[in-house]
N, C-alpha and C. Protein backbone atom coordinates (compact mmCIF):
# COMPACT_ATOMS: atom_id res chain seq x y z
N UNK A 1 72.87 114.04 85.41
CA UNK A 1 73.08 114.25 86.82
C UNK A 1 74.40 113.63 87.30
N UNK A 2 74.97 112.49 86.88
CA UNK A 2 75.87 111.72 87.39
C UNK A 2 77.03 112.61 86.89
N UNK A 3 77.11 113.30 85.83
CA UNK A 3 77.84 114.13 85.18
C UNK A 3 78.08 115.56 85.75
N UNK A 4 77.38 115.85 86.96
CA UNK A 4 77.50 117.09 87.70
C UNK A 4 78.87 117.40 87.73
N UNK A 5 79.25 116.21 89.22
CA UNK A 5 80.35 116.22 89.72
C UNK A 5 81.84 116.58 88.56
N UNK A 6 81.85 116.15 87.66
CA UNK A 6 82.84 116.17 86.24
C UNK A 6 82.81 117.35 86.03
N UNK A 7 81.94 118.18 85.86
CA UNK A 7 82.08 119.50 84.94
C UNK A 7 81.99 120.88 86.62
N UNK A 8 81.31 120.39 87.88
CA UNK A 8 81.72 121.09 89.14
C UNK A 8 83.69 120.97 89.25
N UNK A 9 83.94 119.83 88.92
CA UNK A 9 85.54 119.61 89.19
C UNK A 9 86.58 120.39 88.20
N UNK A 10 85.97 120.25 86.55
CA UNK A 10 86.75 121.19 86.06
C UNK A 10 86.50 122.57 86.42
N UNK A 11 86.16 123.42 87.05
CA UNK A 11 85.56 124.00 87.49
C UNK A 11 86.99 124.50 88.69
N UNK A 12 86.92 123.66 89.02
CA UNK A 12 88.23 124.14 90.16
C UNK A 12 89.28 123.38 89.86
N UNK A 13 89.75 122.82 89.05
CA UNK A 13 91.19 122.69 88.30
C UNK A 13 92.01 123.87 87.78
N UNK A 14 93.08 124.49 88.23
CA UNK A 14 93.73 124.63 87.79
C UNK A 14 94.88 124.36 86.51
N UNK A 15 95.20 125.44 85.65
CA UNK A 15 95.98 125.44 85.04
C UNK A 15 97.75 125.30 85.74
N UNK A 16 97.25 126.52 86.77
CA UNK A 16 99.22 126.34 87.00
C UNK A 16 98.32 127.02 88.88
N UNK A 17 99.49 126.49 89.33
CA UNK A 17 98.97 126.79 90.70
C UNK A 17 99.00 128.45 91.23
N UNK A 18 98.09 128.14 92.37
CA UNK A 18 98.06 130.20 92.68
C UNK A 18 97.86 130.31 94.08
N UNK A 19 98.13 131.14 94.94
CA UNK A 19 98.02 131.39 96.19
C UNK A 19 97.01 130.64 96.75
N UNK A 20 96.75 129.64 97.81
CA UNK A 20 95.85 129.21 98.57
C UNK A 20 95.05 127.70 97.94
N UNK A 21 95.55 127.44 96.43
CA UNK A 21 95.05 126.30 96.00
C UNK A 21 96.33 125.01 96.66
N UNK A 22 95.05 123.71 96.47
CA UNK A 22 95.99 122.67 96.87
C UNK A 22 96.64 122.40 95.88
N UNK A 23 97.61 121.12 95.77
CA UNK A 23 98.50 120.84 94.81
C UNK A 23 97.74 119.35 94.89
N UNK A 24 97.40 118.59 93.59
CA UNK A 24 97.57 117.26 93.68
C UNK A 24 98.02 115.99 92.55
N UNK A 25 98.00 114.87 92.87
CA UNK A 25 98.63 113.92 92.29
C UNK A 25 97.70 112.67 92.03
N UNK A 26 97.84 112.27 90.94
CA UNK A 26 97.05 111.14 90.66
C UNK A 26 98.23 110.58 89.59
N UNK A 27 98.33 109.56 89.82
CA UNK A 27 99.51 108.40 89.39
C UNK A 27 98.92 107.03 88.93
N UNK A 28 98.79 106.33 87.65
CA UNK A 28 98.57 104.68 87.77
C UNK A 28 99.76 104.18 88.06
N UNK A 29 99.50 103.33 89.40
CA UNK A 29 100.40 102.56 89.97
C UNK A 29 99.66 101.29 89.68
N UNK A 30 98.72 100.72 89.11
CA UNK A 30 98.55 99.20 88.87
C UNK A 30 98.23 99.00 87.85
N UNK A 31 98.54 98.37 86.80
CA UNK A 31 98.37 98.24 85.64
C UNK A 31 96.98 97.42 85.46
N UNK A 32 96.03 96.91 84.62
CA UNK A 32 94.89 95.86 84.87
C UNK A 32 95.88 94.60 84.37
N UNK A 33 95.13 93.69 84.61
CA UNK A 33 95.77 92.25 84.45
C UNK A 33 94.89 91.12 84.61
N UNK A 34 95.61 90.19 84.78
CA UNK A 34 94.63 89.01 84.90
C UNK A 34 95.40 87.83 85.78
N UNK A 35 94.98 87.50 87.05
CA UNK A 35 95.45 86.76 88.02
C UNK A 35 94.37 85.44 88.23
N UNK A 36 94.90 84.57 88.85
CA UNK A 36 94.92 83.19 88.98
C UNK A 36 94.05 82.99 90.09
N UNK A 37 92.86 82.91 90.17
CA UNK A 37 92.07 82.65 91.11
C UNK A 37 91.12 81.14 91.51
N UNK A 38 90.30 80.60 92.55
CA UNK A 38 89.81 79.56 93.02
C UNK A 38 88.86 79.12 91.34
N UNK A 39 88.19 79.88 91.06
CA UNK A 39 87.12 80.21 89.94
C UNK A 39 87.77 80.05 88.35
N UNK A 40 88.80 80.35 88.91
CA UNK A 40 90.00 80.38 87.29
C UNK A 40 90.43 81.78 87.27
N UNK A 41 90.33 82.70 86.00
CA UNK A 41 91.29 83.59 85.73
C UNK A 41 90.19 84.75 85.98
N UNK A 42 91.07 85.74 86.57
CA UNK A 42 90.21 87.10 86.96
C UNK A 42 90.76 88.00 87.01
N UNK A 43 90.02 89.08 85.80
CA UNK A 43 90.28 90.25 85.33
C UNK A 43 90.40 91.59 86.15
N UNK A 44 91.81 92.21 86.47
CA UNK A 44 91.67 93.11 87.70
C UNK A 44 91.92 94.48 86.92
N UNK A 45 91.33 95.34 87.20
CA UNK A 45 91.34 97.04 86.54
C UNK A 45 92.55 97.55 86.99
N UNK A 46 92.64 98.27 86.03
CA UNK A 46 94.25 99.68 86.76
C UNK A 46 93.79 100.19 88.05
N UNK A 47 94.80 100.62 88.37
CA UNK A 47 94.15 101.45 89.67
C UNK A 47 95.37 102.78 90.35
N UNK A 48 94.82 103.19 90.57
CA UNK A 48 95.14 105.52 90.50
C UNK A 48 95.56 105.55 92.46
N UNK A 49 96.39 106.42 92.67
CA UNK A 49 97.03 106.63 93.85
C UNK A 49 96.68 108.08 93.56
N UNK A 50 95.95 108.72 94.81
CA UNK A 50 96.04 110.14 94.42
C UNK A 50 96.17 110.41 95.71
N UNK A 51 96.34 111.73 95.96
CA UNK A 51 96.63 112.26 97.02
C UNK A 51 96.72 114.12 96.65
N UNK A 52 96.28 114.79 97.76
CA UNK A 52 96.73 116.25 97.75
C UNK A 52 97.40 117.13 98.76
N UNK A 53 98.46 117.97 99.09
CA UNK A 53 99.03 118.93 99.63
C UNK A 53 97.91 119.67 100.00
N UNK A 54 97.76 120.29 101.25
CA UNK A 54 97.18 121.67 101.20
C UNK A 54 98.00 122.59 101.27
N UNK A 55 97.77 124.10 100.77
CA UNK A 55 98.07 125.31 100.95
C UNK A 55 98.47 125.43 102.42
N UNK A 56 99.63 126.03 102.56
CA UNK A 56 100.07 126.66 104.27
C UNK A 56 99.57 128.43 104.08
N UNK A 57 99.27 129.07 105.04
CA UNK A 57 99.29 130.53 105.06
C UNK A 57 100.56 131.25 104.41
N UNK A 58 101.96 130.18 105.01
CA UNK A 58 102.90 130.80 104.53
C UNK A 58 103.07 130.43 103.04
N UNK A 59 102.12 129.73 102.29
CA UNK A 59 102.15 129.53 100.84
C UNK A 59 103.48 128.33 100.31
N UNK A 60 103.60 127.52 102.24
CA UNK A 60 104.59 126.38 101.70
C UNK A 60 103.69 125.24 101.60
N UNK A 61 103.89 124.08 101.13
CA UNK A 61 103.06 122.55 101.39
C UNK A 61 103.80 121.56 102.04
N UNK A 62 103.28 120.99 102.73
CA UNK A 62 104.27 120.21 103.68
C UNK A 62 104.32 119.40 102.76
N UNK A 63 105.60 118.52 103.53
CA UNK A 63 105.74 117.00 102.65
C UNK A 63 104.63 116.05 102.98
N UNK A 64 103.98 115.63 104.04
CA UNK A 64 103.10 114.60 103.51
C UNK A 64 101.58 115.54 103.11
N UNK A 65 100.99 114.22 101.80
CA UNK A 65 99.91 115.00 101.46
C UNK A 65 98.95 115.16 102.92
N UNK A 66 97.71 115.72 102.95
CA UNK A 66 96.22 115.44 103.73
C UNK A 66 95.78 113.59 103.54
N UNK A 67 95.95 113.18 102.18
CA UNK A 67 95.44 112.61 102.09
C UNK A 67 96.36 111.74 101.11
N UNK A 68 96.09 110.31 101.02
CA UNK A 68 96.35 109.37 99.99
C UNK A 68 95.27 108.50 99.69
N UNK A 69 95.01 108.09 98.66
CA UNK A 69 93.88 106.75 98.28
C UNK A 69 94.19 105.83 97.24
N UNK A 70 93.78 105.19 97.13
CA UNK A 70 93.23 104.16 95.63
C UNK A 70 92.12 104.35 95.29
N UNK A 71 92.35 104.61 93.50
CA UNK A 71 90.56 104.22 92.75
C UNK A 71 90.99 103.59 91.85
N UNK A 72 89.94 103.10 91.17
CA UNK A 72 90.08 102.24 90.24
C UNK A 72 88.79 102.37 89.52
N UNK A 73 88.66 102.02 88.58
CA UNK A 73 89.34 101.38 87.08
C UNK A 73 89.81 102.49 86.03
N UNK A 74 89.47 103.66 86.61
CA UNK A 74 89.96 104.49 85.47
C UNK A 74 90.44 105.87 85.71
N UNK A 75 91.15 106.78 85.12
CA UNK A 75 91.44 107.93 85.57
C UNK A 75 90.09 108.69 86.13
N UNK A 76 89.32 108.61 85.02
CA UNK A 76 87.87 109.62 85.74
C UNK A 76 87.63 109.19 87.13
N UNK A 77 87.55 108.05 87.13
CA UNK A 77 87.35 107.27 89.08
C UNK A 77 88.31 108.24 90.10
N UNK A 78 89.57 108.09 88.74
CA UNK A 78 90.49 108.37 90.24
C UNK A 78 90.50 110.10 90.25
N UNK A 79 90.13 110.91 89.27
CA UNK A 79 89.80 112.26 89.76
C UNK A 79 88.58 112.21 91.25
N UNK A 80 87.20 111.47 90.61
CA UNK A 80 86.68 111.92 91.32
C UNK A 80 86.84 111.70 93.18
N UNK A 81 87.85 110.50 92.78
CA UNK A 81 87.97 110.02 94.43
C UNK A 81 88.87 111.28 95.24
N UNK A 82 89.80 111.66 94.21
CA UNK A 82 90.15 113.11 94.71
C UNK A 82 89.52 114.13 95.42
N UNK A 83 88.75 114.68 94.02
CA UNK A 83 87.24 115.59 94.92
C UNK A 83 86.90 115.51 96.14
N UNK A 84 86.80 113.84 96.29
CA UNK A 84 85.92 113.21 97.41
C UNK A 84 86.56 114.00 98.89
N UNK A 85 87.91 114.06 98.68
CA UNK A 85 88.65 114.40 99.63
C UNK A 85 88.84 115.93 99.59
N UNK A 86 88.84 116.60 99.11
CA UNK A 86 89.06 117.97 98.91
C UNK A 86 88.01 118.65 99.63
N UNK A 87 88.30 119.42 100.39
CA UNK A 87 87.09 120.31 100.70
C UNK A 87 86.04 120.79 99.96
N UNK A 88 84.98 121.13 99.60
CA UNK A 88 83.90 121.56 99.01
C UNK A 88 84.17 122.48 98.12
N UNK A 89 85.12 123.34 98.17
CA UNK A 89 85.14 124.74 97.32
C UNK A 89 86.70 124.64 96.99
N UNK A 90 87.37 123.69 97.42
CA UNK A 90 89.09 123.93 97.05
C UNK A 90 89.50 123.83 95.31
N UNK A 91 90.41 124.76 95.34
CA UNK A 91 90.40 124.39 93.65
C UNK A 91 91.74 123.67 94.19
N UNK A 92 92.20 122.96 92.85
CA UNK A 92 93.44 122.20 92.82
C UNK A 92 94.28 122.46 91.26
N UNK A 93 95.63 121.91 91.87
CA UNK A 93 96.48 122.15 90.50
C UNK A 93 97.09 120.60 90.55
N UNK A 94 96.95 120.28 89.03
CA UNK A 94 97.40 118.50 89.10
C UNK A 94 99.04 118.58 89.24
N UNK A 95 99.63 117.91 89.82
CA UNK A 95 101.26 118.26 89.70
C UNK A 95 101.45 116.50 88.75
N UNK A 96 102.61 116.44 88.36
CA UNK A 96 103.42 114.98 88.00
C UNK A 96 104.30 114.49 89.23
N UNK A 97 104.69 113.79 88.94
CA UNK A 97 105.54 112.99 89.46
C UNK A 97 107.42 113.92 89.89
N UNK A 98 107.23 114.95 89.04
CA UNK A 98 108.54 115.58 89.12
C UNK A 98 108.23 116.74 90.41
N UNK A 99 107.27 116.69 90.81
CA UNK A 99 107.13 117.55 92.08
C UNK A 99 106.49 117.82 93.41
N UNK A 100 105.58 116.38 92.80
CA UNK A 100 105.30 115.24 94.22
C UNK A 100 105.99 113.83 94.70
N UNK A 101 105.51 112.88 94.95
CA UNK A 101 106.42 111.82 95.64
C UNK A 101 105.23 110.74 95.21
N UNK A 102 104.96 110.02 93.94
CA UNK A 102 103.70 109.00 94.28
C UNK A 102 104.33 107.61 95.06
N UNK A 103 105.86 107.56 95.31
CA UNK A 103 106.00 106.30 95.91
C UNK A 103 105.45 106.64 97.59
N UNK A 104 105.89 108.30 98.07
CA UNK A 104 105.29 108.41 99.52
C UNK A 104 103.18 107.85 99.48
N UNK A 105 102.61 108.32 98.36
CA UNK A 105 101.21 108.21 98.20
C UNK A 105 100.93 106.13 98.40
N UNK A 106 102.08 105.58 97.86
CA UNK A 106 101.80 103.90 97.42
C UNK A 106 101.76 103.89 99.53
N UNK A 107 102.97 104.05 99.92
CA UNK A 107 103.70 103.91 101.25
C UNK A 107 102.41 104.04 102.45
N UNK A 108 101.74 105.89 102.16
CA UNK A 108 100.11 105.77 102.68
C UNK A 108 99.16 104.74 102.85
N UNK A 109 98.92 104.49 101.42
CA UNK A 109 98.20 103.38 101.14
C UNK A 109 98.32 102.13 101.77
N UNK A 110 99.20 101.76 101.60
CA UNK A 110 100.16 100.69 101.95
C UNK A 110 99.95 100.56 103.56
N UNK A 111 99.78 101.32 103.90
CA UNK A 111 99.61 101.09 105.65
C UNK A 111 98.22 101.92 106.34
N UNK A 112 97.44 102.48 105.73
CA UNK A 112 96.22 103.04 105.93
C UNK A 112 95.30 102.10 105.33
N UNK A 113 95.19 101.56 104.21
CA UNK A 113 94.25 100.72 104.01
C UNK A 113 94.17 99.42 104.11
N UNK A 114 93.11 99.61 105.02
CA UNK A 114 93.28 97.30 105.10
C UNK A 114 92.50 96.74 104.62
N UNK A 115 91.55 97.29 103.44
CA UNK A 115 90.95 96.45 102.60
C UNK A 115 92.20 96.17 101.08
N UNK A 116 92.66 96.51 100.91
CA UNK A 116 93.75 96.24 100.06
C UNK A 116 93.71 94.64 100.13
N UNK A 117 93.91 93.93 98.63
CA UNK A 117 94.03 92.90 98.28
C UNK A 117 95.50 92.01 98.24
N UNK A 118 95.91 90.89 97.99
CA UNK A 118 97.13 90.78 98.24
C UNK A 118 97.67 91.01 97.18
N UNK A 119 97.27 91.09 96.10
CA UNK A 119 97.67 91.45 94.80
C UNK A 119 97.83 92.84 94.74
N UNK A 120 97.09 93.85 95.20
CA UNK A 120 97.04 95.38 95.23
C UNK A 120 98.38 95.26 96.60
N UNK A 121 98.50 94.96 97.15
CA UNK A 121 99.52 94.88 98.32
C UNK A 121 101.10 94.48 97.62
N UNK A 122 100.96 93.93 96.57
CA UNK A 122 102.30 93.30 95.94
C UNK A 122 102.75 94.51 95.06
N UNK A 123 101.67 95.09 94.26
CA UNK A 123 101.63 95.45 93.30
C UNK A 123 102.23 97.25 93.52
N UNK A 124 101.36 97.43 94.91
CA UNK A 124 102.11 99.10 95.66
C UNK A 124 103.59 99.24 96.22
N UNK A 125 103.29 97.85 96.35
CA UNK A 125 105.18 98.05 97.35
C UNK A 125 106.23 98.03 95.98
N UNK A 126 106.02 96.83 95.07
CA UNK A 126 106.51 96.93 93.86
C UNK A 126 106.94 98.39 93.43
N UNK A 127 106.21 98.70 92.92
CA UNK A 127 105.49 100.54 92.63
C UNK A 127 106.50 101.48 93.33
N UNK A 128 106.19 101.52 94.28
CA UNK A 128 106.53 102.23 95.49
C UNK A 128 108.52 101.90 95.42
N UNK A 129 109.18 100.75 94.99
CA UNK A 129 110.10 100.55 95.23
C UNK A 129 110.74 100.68 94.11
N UNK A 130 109.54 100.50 92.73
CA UNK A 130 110.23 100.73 91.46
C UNK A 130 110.96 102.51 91.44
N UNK A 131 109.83 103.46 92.25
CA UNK A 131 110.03 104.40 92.23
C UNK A 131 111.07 105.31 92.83
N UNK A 132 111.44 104.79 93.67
CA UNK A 132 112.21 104.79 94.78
C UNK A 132 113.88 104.42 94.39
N UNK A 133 113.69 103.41 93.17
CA UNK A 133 114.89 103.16 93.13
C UNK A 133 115.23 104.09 91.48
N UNK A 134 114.29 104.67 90.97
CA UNK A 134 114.38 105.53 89.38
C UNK A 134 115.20 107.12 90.78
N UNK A 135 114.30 107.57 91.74
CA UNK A 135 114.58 108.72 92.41
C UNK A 135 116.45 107.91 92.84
N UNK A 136 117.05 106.74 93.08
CA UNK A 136 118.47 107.08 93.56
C UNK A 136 119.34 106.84 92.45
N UNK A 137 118.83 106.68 91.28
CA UNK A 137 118.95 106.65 89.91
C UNK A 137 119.48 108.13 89.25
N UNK A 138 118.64 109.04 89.33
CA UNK A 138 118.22 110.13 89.11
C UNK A 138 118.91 111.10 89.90
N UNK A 139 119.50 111.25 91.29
CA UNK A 139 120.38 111.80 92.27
C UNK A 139 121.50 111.54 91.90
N UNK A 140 121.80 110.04 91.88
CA UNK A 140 123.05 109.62 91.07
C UNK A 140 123.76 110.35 90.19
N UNK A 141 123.27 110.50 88.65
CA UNK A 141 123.01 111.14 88.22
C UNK A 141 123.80 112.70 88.13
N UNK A 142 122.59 113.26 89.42
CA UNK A 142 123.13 114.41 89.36
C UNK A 142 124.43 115.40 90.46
N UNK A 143 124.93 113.81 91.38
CA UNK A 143 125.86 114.26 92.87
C UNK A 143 127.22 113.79 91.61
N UNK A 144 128.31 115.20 92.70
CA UNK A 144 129.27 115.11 92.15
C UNK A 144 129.85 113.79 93.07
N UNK A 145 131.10 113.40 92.20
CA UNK A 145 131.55 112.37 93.37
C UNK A 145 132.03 112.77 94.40
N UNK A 146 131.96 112.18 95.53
CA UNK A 146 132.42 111.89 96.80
C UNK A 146 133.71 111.65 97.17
């Protein structure tokens, strides 16, 4: 039973995207680790930034997603927290990083959620800025000079 949801989701995954499906993104932005606490040392899980585009009529996607989140501890978590958000019947197409924005998804996060930890708070902006600075890296790159 717990296994529904998993095999309902492949189910509406896409291979390559098609008229009227969303687009989405799931990224590890936190690595697991082990931080310094009152108790002594404590073991913290990876944790997944996802977010999805919806479909426009005119078949464009705006720039910000519907949605951004955190899950954790594992990719399967962070599919299903996806789902969670998706309408009931939407199929989706997973995109990478080369055609969404996961530092805009950290940035969401980052100011929508206030249960965020201070460590998950260090750890997104980090993220978010590592990314940010590979994208003026990468432009660089490719602008002629000035």
């Amino acid at each position: 039973m717990a296994e529904d949801w998993l095999r309902e989701a492949r189910g509406r995954l896409l291979d390559r995207p098609v008229a009227g499906c969303w687009l989405g993104l799931i990224v590890r932005a936190i690595e697991p680790g082990v931080r310094p606490s009152v108790q002594g040392e404590v073991r913290t899980p990876a944790h997944y930034l996802v977010g999805a585009w919806a479909p426009s009529p005119a078949g464009l996607y705006p720039r910000l997603p519907e949605f951004a989140a955190i899950a954790s501890p594992d990719s399967t978590r962070a599919l299903r927290e996806l789902f969670v958000h998706l309408p009931s019947q939407a199929s989706v197409h997973l995109v990478d990083e080369a055609h969404a924005d996961p530092a805009l998804l950290a940035e969401m996060v980052l100011l929508c959620d206030r249960n965020l930890e201070d460590y998950q708070r260090d750890a997104l902006t980090s993220f978010a800025a590592g990314r940010r600075e590979s994208l003026r890296r990468s432009i660089a790159r490719r602008s002629p000079p000035f």
